[in-house]
C-alpha atoms as a PDB file:
ATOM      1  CA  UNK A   1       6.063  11.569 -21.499  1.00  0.00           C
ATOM      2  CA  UNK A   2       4.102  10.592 -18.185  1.00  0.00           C
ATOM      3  CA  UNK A   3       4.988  11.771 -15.089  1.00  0.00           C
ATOM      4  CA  UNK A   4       7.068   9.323 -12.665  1.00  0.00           C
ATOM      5  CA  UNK A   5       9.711   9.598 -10.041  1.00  0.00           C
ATOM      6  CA  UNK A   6      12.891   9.325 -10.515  1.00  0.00           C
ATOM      7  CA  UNK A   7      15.021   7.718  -8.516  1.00  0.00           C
ATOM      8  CA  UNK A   8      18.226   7.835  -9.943  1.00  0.00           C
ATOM      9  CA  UNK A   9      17.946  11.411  -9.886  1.00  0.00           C
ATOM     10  CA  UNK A  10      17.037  11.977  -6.447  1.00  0.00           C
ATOM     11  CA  UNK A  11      19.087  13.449  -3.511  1.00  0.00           C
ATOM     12  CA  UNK A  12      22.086  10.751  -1.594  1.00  0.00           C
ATOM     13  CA  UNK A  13      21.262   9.354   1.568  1.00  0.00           C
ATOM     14  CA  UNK A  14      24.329  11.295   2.381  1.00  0.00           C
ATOM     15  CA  UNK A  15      25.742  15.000   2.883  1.00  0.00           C
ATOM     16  CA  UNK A  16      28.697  16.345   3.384  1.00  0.00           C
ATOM     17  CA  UNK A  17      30.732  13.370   1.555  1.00  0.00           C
ATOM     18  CA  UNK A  18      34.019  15.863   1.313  1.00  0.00           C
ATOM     19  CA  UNK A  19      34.148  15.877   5.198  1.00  0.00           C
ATOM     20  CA  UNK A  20      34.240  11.850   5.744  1.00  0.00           C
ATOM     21  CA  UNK A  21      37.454  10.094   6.333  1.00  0.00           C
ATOM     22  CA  UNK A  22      38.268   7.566   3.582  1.00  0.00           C
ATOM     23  CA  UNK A  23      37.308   4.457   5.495  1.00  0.00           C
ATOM     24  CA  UNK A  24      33.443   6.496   6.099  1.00  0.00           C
ATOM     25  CA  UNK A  25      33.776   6.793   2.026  1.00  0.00           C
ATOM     26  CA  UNK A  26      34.618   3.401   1.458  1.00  0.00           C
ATOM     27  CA  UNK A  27      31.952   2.187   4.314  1.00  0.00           C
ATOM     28  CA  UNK A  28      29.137   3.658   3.047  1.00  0.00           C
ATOM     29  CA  UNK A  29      29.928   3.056  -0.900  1.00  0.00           C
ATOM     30  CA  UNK A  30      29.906  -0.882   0.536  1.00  0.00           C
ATOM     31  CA  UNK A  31      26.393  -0.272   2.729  1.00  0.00           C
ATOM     32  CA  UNK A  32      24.322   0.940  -0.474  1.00  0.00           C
ATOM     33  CA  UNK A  33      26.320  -2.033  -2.298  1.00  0.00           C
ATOM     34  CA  UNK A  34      24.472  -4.967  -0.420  1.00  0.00           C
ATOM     35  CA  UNK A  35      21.342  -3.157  -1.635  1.00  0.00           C
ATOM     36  CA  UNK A  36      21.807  -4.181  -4.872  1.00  0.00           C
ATOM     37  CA  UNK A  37      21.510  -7.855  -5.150  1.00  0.00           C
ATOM     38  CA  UNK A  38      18.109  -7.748  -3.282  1.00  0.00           C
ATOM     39  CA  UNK A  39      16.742  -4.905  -6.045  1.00  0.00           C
ATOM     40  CA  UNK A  40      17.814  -7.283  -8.860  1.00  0.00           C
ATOM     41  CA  UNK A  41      16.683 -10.068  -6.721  1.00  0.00           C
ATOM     42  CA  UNK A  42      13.213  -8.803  -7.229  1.00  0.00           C
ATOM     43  CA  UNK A  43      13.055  -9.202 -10.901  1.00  0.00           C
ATOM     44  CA  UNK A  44      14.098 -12.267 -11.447  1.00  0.00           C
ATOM     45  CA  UNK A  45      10.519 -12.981 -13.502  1.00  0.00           C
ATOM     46  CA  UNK A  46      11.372 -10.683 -15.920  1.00  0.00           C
ATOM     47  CA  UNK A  47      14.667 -11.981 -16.630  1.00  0.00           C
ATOM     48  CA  UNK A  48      13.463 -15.234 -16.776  1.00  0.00           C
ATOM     49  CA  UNK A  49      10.690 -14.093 -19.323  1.00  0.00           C
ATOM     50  CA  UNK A  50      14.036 -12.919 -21.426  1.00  0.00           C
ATOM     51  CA  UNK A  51      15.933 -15.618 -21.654  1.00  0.00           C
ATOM     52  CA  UNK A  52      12.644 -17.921 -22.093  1.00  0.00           C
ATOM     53  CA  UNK A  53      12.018 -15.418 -25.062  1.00  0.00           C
ATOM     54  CA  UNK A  54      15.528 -15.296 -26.632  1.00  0.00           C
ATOM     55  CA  UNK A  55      16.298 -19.479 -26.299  1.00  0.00           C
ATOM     56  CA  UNK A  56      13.337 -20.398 -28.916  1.00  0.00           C
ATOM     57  CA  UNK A  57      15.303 -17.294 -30.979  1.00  0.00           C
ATOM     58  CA  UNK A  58      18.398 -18.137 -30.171  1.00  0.00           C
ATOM     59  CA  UNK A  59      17.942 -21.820 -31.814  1.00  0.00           C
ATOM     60  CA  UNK A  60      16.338 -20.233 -34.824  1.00  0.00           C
ATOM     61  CA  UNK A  61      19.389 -18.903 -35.839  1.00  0.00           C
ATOM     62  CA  UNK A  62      18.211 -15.101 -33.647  1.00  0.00           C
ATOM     63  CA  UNK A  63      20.742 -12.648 -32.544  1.00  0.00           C
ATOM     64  CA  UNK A  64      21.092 -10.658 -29.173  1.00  0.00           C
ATOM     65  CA  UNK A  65      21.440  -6.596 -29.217  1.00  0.00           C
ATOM     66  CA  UNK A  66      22.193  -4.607 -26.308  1.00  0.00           C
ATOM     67  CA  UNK A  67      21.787  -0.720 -26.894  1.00  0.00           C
ATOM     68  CA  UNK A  68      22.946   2.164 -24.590  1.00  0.00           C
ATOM     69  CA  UNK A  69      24.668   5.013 -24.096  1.00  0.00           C
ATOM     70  CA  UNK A  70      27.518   6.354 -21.292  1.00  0.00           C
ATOM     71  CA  UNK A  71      27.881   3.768 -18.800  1.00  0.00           C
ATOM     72  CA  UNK A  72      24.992   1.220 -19.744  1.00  0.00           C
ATOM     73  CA  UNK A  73      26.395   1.140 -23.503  1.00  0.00           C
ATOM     74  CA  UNK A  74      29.971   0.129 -22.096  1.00  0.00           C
ATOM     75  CA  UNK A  75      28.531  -2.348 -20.264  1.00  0.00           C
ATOM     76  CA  UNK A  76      26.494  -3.981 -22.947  1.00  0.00           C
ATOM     77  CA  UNK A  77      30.014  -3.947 -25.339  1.00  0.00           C
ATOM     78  CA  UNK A  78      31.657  -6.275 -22.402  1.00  0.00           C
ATOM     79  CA  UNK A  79      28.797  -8.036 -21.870  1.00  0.00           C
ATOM     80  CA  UNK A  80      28.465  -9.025 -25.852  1.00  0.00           C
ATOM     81  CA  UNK A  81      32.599  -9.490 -26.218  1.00  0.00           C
ATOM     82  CA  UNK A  82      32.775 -11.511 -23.534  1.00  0.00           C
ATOM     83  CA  UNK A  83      30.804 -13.935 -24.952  1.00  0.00           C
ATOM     84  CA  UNK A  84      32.889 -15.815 -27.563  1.00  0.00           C
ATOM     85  CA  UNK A  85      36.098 -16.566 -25.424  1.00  0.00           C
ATOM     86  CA  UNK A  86      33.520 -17.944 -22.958  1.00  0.00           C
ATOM     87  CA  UNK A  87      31.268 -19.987 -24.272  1.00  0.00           C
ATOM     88  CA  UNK A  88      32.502 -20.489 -27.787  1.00  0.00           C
ATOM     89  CA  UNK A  89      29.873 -18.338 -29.612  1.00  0.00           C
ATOM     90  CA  UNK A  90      30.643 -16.343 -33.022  1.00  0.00           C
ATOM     91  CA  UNK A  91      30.754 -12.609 -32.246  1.00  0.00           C
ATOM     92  CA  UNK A  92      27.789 -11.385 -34.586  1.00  0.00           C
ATOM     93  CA  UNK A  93      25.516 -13.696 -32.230  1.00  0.00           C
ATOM     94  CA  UNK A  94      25.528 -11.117 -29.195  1.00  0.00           C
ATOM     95  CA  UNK A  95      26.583  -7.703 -30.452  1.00  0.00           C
ATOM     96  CA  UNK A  96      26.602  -4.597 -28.431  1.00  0.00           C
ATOM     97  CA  UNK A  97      26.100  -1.509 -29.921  1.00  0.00           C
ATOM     98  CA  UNK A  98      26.811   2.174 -27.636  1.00  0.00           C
ATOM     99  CA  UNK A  99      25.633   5.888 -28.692  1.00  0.00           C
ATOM    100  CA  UNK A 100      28.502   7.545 -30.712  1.00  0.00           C
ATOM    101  CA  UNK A 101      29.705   4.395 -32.282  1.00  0.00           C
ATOM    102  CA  UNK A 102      33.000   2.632 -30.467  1.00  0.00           C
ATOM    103  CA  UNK A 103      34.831   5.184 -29.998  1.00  0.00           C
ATOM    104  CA  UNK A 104      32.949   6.599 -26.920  1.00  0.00           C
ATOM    105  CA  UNK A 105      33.768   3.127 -25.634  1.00  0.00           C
ATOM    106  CA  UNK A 106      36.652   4.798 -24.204  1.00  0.00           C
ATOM    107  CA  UNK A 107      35.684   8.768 -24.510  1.00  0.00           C
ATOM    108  CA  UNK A 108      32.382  10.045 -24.065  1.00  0.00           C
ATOM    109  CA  UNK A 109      31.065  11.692 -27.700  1.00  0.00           C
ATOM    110  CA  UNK A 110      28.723  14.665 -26.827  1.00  0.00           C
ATOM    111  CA  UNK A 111      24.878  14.486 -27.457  1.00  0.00           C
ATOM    112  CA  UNK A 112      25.506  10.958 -29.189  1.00  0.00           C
ATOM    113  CA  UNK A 113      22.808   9.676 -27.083  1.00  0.00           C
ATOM    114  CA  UNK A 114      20.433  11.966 -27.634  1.00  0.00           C
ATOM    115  CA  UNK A 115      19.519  11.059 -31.114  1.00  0.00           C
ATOM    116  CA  UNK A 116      15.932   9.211 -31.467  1.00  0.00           C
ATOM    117  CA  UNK A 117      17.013   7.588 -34.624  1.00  0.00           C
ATOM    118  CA  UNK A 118      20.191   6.366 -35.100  1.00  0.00           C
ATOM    119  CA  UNK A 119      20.066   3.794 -32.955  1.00  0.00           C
ATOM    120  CA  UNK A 120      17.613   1.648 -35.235  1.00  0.00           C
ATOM    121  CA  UNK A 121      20.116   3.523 -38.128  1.00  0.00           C
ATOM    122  CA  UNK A 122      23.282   1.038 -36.309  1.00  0.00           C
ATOM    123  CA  UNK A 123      21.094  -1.706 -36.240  1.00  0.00           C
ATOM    124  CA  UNK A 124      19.712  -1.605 -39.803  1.00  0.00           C
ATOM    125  CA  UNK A 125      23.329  -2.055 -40.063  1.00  0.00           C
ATOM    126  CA  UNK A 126      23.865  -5.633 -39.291  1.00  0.00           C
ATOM    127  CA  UNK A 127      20.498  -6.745 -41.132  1.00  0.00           C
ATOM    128  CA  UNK A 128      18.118  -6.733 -37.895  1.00  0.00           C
ATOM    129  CA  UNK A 129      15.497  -9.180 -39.016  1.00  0.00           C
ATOM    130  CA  UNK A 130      12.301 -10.404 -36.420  1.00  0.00           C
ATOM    131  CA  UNK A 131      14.375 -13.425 -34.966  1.00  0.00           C
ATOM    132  CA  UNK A 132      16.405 -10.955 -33.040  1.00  0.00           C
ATOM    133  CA  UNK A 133      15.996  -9.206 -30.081  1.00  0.00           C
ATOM    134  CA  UNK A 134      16.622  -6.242 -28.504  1.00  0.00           C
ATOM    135  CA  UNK A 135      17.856  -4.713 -25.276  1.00  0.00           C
ATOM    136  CA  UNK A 136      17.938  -1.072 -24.298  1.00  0.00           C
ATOM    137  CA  UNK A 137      20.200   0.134 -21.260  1.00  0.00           C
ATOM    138  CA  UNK A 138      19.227   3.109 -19.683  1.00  0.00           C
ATOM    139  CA  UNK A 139      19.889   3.790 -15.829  1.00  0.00           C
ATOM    140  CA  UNK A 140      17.225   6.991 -15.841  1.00  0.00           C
ATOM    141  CA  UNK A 141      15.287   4.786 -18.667  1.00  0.00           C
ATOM    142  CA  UNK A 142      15.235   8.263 -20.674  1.00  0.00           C
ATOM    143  CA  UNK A 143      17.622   8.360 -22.795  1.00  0.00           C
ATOM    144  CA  UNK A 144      16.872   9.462 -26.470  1.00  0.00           C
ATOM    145  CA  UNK A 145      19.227   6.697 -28.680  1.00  0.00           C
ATOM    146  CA  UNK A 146      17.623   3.870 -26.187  1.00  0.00           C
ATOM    147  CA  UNK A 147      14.237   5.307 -26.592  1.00  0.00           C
ATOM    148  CA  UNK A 148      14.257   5.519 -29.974  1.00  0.00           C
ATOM    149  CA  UNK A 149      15.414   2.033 -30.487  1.00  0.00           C
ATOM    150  CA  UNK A 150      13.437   0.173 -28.585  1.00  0.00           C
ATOM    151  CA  UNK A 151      10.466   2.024 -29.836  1.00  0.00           C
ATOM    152  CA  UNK A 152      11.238   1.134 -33.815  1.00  0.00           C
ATOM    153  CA  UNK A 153      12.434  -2.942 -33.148  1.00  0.00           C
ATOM    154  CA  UNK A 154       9.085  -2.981 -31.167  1.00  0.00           C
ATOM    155  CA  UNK A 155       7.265  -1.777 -34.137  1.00  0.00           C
ATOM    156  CA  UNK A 156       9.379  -3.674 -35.847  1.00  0.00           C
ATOM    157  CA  UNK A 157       8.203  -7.377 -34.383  1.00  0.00           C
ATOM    158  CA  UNK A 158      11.289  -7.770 -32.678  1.00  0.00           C
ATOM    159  CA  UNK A 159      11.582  -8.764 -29.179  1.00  0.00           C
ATOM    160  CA  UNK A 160      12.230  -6.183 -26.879  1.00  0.00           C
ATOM    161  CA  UNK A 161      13.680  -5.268 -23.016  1.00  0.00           C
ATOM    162  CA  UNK A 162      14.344  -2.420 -21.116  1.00  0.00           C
ATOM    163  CA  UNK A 163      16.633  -2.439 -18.225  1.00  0.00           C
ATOM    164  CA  UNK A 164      16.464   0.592 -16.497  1.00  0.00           C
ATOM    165  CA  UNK A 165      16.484   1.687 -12.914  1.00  0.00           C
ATOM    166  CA  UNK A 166      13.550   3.429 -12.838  1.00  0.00           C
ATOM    167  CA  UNK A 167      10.193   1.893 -12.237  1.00  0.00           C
ATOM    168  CA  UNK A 168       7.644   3.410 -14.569  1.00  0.00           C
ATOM    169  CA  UNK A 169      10.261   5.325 -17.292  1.00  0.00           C
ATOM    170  CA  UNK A 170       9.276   5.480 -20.985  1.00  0.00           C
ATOM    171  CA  UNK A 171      11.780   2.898 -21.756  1.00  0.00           C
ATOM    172  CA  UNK A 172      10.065   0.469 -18.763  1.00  0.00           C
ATOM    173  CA  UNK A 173       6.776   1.655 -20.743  1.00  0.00           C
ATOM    174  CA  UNK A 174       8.621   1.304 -24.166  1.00  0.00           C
ATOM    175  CA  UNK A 175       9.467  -2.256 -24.029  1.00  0.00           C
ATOM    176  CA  UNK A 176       7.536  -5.524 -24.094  1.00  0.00           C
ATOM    177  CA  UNK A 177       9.804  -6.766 -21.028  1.00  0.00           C
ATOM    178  CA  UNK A 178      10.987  -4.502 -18.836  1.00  0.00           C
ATOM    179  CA  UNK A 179      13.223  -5.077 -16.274  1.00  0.00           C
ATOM    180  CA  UNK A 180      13.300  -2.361 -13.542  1.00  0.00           C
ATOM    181  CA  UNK A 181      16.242  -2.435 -10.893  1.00  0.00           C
ATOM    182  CA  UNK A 182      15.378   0.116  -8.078  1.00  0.00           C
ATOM    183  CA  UNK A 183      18.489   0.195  -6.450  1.00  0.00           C
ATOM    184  CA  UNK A 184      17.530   3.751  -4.621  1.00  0.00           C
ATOM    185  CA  UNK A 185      19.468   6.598  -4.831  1.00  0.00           C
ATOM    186  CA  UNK A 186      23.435   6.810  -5.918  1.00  0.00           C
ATOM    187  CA  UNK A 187      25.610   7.586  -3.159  1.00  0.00           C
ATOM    188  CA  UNK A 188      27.166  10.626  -5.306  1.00  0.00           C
ATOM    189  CA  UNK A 189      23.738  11.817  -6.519  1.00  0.00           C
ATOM    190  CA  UNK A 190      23.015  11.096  -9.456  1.00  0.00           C
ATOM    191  CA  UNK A 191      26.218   9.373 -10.510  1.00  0.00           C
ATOM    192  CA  UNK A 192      24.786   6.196 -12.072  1.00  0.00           C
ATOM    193  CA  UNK A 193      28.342   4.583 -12.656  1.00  0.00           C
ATOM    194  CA  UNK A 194      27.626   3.102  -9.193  1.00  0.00           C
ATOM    195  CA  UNK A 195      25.171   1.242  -7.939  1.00  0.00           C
ATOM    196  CA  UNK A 196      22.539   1.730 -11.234  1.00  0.00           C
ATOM    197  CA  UNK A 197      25.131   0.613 -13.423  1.00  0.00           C
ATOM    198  CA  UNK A 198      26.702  -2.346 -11.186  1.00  0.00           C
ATOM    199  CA  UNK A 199      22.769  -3.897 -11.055  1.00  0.00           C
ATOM    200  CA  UNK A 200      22.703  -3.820 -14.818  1.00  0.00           C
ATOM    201  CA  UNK A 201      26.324  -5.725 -15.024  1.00  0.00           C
ATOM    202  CA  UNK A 202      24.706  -8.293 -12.541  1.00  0.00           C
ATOM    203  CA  UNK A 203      21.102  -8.445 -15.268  1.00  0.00           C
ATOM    204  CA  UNK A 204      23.546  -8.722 -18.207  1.00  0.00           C
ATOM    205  CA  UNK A 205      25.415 -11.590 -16.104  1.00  0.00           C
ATOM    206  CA  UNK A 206      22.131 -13.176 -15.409  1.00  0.00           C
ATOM    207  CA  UNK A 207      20.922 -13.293 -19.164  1.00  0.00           C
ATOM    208  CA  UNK A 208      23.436 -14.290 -20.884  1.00  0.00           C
ATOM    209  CA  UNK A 209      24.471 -17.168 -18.765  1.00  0.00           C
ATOM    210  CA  UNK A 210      21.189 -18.445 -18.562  1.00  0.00           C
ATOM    211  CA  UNK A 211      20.837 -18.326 -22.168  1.00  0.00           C
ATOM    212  CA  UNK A 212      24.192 -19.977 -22.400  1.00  0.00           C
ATOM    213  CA  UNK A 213      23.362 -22.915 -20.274  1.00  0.00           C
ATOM    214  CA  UNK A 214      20.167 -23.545 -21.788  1.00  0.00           C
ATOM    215  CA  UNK A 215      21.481 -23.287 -25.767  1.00  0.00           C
ATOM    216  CA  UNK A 216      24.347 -26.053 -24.383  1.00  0.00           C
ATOM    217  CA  UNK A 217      26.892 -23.917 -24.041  1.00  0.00           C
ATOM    218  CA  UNK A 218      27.908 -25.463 -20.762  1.00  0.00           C
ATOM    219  CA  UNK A 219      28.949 -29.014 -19.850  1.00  0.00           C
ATOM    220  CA  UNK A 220      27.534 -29.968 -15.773  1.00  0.00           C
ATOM    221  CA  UNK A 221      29.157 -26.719 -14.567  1.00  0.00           C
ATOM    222  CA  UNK A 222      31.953 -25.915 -17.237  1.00  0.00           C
ATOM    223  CA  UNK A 223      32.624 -23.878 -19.933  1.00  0.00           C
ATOM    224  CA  UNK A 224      33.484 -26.548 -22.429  1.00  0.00           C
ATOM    225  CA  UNK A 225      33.063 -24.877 -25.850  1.00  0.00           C
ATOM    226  CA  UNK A 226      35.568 -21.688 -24.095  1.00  0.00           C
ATOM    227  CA  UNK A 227      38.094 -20.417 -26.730  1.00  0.00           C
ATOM    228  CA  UNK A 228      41.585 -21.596 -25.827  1.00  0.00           C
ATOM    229  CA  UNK A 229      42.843 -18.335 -26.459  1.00  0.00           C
ATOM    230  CA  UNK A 230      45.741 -17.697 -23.570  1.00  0.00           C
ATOM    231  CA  UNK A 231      47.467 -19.877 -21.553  1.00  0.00           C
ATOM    232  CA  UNK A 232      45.597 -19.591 -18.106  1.00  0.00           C
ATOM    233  CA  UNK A 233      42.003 -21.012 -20.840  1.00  0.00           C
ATOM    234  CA  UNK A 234      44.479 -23.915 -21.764  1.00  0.00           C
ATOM    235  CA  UNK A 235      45.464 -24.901 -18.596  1.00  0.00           C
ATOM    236  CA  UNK A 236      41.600 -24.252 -17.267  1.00  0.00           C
ATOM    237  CA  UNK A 237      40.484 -26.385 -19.854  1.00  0.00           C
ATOM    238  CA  UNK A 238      43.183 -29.272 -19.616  1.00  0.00           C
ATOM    239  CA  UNK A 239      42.334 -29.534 -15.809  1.00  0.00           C
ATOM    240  CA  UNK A 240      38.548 -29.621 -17.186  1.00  0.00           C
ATOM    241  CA  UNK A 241      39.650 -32.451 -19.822  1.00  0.00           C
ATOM    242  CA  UNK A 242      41.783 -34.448 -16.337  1.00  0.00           C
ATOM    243  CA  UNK A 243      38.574 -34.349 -14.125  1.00  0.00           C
ATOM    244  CA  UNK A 244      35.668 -35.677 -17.087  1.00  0.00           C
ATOM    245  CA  UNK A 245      38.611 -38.438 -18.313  1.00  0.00           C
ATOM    246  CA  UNK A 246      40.134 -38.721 -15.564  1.00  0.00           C
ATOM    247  CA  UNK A 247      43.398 -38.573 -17.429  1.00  0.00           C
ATOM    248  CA  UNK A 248      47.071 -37.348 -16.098  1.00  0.00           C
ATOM    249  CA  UNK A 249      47.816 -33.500 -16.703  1.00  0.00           C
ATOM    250  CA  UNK A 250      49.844 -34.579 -19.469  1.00  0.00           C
ATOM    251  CA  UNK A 251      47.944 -36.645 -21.134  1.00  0.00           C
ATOM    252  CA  UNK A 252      44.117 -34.098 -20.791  1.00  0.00           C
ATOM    253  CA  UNK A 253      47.140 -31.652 -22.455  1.00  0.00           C
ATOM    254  CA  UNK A 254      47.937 -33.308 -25.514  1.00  0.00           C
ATOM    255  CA  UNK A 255      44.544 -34.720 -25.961  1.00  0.00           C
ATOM    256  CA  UNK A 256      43.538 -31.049 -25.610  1.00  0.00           C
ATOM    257  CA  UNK A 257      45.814 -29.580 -27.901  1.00  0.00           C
ATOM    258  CA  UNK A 258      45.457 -32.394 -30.610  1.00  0.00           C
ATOM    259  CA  UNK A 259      41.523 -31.385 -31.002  1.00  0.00           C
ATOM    260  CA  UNK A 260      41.616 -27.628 -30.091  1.00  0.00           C
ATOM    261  CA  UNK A 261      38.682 -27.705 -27.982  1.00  0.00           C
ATOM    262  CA  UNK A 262      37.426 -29.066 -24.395  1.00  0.00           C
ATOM    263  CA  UNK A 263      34.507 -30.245 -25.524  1.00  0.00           C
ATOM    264  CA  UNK A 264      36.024 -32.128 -28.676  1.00  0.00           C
ATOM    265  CA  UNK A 265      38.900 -33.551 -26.596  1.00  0.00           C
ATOM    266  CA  UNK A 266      35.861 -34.888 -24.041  1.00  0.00           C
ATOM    267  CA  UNK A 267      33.796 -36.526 -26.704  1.00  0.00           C
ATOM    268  CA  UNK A 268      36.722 -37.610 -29.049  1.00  0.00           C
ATOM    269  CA  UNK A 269      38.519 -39.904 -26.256  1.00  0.00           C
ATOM    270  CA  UNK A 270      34.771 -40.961 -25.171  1.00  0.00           C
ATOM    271  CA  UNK A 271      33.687 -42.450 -28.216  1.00  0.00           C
END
């Protein structure tokens, strides 16, 4: 492993947090905040060579994979399972997959993440093939079940990224894209919950979406093919249905509800 610094390791800007008065807490959790948008900001290429990467895929029939552990799993699950009710995709399309299986979704299972090979074991699992790609998570861009995985899809001729917040980690080395955040250090050393893991929500935001838009997923600036599955997505969509048909609420309602989807109630009434 080469020698780098790292900076989600390294000591707070700040001392003595037990001695600040809530609203000094609260202050300075917001001041290293509005630091992240300008570190993700700043690798905006390498996103953009993602999502160029995974449309051609993506078309092809390709699947997205986000691996991680702690923290940067979790987020990769919510990123993945957000997908369907939003734009309408099948679940197996973006799947995310977290050290210790989904259980340590909601409790942390010890030394899960330090195994080198089970990671590439879980994706073996759903039939990897070279259409898909893959996405390790790693804050400290370190971690042994990220490592591991990125290093056998790679050898593997699968597409591969590393989002880490570490410039110069093995996994930034590891990967054919990486994308590091350097957000600086956390303002509870080393707790990577904060602002490490809030840039990699706002990278997961970014490539999904994109991909989204550009596979068709979205209509001028709407989430057409969203799942109707509560009733705040109904009414959503109906008022979606009013404004393209210019319809009554009443009527975008029963047109919606008669063809199940936005985009099918849009297109139905068109032709």
């Amino acid at each position: 492993m080469s020698e780098y610094t790292k900076i989600t390791e390294s000591s707070s800007l700040y001392d003595h947090l037990e001695k600040m008065e809530i609203s000094q807490i609260l202050y300075n959790i917001n001041k290293e905040d509005q630091k992240i948008a300008a570190a993700v900001k700043n690798v905006i290429s390498q996103i953009s060579k993602l999502v160029e990467g995974l449309e051609q895929r993506f078309y092809d029939g390709g699947r997205l994979f986000y691996i991680g552990a702690g923290t940067s799993g979790r987020l990769g699950v919510v990123d993945a399972s957000e997908i369907p009710p939003t734009f309408g995709m099948p679940h197996e399309r973006v799947i995310g997959l977290i050290a210790g299986g989904d259980g340590a979704i909601r409790k942390a299972v010890e030394f899960a993440e330090d195994d080198t090979e089970q990671a590439w074991k879980d994706l073996k699992e759903h039939n990897i093939s070279e259409l898909d790609t893959v996405v390790g998570i790693a804050a400290s861009g370190t971690t042994p079940y990220v490592l591991g995985g990125i290093k056998a899809a790679r050898e593997n001729g699968l597409l591969t990224a590393g989002i880490t917040n570490n410039p110069g980690s093995p996994l930034a080395v590891a990967a054919e894209i990486p994308i590091e955040v350097e957000v600086g250090p956390e303002f509870v050393t080393g707790s990577t919950r904060m602002k490490s893991g809030t840039s990699q929500k706002l990278v997961l935001n970014m490539i999904t979406t994109a991909l989204m838009i550009r596979i068709g997923r979205v209509k001028g600036n709407r989430m057409e093919n969203m799942q109707l599955s509560n009733n705040k997505l109904v009414d959503r969509g109906t008022r979606y249905v009013m404004d393209s048909l210019s319809l009554s609420y009443e009527e975008a309602n029963a047109l919606l509800k008669k063809h199940g989807s936005v985009k099918e109630a849009i297109e139905s009434n068109r032709k």
